[in-house]
N, C-alpha and C. Protein backbone atom coordinates (compact mmCIF):
# COMPACT_ATOMS: atom_id res chain seq x y z
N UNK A 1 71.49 89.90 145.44
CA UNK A 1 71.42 90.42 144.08
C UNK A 1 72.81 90.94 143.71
N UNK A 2 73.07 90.48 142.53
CA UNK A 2 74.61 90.86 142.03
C UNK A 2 74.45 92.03 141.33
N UNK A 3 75.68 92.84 141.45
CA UNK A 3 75.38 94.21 140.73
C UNK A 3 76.60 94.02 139.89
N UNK A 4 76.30 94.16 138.67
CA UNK A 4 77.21 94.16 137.50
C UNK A 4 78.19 95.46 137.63
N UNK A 5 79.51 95.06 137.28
CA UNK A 5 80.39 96.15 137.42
C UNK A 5 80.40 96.54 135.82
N UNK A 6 80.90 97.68 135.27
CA UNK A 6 80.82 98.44 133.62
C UNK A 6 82.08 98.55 133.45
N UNK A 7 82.74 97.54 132.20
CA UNK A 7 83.84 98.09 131.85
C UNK A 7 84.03 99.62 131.72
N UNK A 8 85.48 100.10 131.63
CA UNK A 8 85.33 101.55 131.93
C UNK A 8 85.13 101.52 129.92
N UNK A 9 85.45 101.14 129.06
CA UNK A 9 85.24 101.19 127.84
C UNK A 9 83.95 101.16 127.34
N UNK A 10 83.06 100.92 128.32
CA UNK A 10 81.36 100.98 128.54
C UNK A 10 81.08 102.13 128.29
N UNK A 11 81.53 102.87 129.60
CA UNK A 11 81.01 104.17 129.83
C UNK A 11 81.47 105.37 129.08
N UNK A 12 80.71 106.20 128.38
CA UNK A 12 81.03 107.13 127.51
C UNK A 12 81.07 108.11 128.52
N UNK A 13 81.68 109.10 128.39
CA UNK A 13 81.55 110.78 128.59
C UNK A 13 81.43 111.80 127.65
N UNK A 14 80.72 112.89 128.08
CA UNK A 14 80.88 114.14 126.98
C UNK A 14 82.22 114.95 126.67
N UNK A 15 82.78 115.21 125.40
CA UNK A 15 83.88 115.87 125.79
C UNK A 15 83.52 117.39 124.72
N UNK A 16 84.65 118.16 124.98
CA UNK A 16 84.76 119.12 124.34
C UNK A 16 86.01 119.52 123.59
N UNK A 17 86.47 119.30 122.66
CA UNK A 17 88.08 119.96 121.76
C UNK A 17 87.67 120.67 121.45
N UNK A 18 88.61 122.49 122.13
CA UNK A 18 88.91 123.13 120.66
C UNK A 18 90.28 123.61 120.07
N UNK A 19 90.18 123.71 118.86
CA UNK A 19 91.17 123.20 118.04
C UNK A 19 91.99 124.55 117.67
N UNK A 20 93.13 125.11 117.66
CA UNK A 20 93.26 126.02 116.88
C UNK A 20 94.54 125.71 115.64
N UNK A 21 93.99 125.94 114.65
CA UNK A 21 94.65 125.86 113.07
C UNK A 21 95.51 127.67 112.61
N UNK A 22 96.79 126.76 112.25
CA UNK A 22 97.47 127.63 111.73
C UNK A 22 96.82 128.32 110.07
N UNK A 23 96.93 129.71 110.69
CA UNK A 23 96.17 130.70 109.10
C UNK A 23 97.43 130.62 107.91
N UNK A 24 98.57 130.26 108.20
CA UNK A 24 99.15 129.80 107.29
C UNK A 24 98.88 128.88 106.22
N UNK A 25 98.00 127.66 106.31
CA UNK A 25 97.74 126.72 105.56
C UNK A 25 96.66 126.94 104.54
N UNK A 26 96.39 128.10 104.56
CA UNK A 26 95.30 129.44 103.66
C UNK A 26 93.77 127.94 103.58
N UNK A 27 93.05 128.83 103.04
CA UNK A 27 91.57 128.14 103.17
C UNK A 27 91.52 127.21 102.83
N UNK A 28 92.25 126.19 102.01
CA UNK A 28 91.64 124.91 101.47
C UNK A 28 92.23 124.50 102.31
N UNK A 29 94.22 124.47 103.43
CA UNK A 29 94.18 123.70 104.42
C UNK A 29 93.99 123.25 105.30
N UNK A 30 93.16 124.50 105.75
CA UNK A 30 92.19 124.58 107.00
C UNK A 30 91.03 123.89 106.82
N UNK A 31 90.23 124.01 105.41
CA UNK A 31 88.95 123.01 105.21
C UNK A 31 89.48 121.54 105.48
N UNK A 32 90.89 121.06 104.86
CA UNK A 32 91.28 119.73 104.74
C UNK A 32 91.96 119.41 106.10
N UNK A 33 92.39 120.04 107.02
CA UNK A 33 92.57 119.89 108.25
C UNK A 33 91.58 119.95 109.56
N UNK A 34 90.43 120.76 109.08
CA UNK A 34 89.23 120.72 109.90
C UNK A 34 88.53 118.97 109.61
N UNK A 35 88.55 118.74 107.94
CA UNK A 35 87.90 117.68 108.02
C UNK A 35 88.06 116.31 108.29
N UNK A 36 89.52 116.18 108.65
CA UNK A 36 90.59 115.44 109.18
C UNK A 36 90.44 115.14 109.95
N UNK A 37 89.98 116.23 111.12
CA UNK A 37 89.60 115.65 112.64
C UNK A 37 88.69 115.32 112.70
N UNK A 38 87.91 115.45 112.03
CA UNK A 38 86.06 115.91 112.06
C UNK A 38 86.05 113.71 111.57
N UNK A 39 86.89 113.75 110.66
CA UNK A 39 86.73 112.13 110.12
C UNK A 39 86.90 111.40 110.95
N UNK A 40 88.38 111.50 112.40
CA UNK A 40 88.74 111.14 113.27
C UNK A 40 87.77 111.21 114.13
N UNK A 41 87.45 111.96 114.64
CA UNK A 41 85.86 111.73 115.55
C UNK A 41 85.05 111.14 115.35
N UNK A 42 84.26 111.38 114.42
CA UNK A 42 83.33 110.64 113.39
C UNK A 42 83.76 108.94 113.89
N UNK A 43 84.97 108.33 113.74
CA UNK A 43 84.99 106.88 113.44
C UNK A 43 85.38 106.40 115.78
N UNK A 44 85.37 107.29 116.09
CA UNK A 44 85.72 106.98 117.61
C UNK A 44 85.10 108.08 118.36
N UNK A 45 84.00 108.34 117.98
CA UNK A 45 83.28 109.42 119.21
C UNK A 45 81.25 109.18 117.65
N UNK A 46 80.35 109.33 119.13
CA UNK A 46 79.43 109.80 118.55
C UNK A 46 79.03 111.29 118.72
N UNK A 47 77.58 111.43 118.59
CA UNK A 47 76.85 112.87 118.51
C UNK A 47 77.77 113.95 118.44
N UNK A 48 78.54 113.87 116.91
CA UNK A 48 79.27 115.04 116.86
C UNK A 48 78.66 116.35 116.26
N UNK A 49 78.99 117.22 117.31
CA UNK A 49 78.99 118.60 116.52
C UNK A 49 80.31 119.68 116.16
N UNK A 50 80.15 120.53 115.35
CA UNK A 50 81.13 120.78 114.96
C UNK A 50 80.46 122.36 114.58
N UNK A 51 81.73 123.23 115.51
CA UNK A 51 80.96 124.55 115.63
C UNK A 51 82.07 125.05 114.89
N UNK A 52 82.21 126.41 113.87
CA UNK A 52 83.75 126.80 113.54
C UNK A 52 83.34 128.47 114.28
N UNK A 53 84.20 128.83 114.61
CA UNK A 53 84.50 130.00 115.57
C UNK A 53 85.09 130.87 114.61
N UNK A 54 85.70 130.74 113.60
CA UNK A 54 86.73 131.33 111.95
C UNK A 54 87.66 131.90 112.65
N UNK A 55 88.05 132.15 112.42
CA UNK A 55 89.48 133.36 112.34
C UNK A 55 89.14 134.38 113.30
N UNK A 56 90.32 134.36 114.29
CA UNK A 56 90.44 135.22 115.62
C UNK A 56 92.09 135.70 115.87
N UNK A 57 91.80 136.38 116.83
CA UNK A 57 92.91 137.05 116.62
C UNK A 57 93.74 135.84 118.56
N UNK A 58 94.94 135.83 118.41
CA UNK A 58 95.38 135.31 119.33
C UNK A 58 95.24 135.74 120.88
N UNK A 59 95.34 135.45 121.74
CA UNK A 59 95.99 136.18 123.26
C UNK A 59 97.34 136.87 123.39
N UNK A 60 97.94 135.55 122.64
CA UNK A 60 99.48 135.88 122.69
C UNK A 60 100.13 135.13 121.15
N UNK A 61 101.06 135.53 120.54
CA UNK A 61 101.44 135.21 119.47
C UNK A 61 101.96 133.62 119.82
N UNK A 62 101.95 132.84 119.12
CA UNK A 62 102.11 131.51 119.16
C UNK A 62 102.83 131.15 117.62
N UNK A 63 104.39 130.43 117.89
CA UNK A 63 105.40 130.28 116.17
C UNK A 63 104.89 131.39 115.49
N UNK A 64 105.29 133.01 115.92
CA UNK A 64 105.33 134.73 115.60
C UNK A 64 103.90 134.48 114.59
N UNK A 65 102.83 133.81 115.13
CA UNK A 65 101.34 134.02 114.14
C UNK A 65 100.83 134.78 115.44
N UNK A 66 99.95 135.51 114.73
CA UNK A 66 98.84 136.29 115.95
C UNK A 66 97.32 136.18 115.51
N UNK A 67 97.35 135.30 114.80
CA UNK A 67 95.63 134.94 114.52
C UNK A 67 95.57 133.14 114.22
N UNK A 68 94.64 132.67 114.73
CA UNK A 68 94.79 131.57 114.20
C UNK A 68 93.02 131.42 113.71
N UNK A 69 92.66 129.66 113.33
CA UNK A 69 91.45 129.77 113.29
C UNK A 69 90.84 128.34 113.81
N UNK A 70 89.77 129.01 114.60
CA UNK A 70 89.20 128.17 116.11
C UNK A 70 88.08 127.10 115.12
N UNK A 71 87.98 126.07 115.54
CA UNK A 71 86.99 125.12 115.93
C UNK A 71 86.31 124.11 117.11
N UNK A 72 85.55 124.28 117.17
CA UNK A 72 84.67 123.20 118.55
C UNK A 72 84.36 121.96 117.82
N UNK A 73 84.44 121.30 119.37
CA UNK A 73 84.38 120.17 118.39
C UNK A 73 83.53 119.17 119.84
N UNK A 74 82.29 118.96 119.82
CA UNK A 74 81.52 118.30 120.45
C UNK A 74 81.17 116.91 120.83
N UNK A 75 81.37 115.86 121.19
CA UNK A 75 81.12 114.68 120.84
C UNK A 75 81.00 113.85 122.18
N UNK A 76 80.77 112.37 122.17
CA UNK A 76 80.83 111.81 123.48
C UNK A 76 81.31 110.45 122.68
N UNK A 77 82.17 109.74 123.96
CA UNK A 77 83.38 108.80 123.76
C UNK A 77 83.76 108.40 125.02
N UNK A 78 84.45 107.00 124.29
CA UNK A 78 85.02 106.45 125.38
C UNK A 78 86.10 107.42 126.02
N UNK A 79 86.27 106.91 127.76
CA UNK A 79 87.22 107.74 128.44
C UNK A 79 88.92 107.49 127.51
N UNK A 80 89.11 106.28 126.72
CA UNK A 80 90.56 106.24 126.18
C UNK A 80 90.68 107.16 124.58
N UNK A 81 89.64 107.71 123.57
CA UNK A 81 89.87 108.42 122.53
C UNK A 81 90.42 110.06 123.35
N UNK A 82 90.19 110.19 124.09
CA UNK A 82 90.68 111.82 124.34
C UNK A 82 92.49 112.19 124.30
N UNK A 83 92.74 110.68 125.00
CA UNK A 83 94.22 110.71 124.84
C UNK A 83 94.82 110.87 123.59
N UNK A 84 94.28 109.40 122.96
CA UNK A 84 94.60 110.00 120.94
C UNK A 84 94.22 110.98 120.47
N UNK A 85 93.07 111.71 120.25
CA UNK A 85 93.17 112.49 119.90
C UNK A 85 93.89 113.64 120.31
N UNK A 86 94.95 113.90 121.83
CA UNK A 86 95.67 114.63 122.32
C UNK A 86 96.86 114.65 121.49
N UNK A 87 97.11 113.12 121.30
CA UNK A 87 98.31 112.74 120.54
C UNK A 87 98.60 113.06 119.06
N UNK A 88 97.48 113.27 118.41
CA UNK A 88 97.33 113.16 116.61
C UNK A 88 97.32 114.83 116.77
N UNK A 89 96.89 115.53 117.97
CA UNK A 89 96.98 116.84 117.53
C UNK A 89 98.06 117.71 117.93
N UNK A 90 99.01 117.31 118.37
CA UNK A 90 100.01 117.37 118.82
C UNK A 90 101.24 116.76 117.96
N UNK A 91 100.76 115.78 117.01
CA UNK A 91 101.94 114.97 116.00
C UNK A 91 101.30 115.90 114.07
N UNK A 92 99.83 116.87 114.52
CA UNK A 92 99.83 117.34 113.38
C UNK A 92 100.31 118.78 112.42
N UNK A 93 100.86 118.81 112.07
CA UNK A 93 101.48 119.93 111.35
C UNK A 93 99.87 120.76 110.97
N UNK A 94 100.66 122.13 111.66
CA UNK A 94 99.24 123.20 111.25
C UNK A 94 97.98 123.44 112.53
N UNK A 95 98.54 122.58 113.35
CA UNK A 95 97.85 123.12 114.57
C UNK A 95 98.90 123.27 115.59
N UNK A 96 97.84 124.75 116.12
CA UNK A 96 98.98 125.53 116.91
C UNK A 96 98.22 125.26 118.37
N UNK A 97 97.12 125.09 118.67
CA UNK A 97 97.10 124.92 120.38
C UNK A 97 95.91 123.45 120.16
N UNK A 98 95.60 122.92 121.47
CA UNK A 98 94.04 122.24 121.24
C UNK A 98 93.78 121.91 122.43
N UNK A 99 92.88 121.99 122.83
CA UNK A 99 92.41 121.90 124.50
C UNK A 99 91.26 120.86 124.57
N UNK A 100 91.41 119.86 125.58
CA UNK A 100 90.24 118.72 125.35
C UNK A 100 90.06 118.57 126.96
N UNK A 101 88.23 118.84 127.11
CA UNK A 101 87.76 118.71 128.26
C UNK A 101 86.56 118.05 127.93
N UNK A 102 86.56 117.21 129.58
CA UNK A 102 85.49 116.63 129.67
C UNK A 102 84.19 117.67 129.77
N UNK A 103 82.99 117.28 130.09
CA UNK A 103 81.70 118.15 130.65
C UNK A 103 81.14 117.24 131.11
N UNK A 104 80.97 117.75 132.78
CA UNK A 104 80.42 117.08 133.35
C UNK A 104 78.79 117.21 133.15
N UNK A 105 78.12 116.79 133.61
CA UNK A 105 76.50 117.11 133.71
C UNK A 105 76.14 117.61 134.68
């Protein structure tokens, strides 16, 4: 009996981003930058959720801001979208940190 091997582009995983947005870009750029990613997921990740955490105060000041404002960002995807999206958040003006982990089960 042959056992089929799974492209790795098969296999999805769960991941977790969260995002933090500069409070500089006052409320409408934060709505238009939250929904930015949120579109980006949406078209390369399913079962998204999308938690907002609002406005917190920092650990440590990050470009002399000491508050930024948090979002989660839930979804499952192929193992190659985590990298892009590492990349787009890192090439986007107005975000100041973003952390992307898997979850295992």
């Amino acid at each position: 009996m042959a056992v089929e091997k799974k492209n790795a582009y098969e296999a999805k995983n769960a991941y977790e981003a969260v995002l933090v947005f500069s409070m500089n870009l006052g409320e409408d750029g934060i709505s238009e930058i939250r929904d930015k990613f949120k579109a980006l997921i949406e078209q390369n990740a399913e079962n998204l959720e999308v938690d907002e955490w609002g406005k917190r105060r920092l650990a440590y000041p990050i470009n002399f801001q000491n508050e930024g404002y948090y979002v989660l960002y839930k979804f499952v995807c192929a193992p190659d979208f985590p990298a892009e999206l590492d990349r787009v958040c890192n090439i986007t003006e107005g975000v100041l940190r973003s952390l992307i982990v898997r979850i295992d089960d």
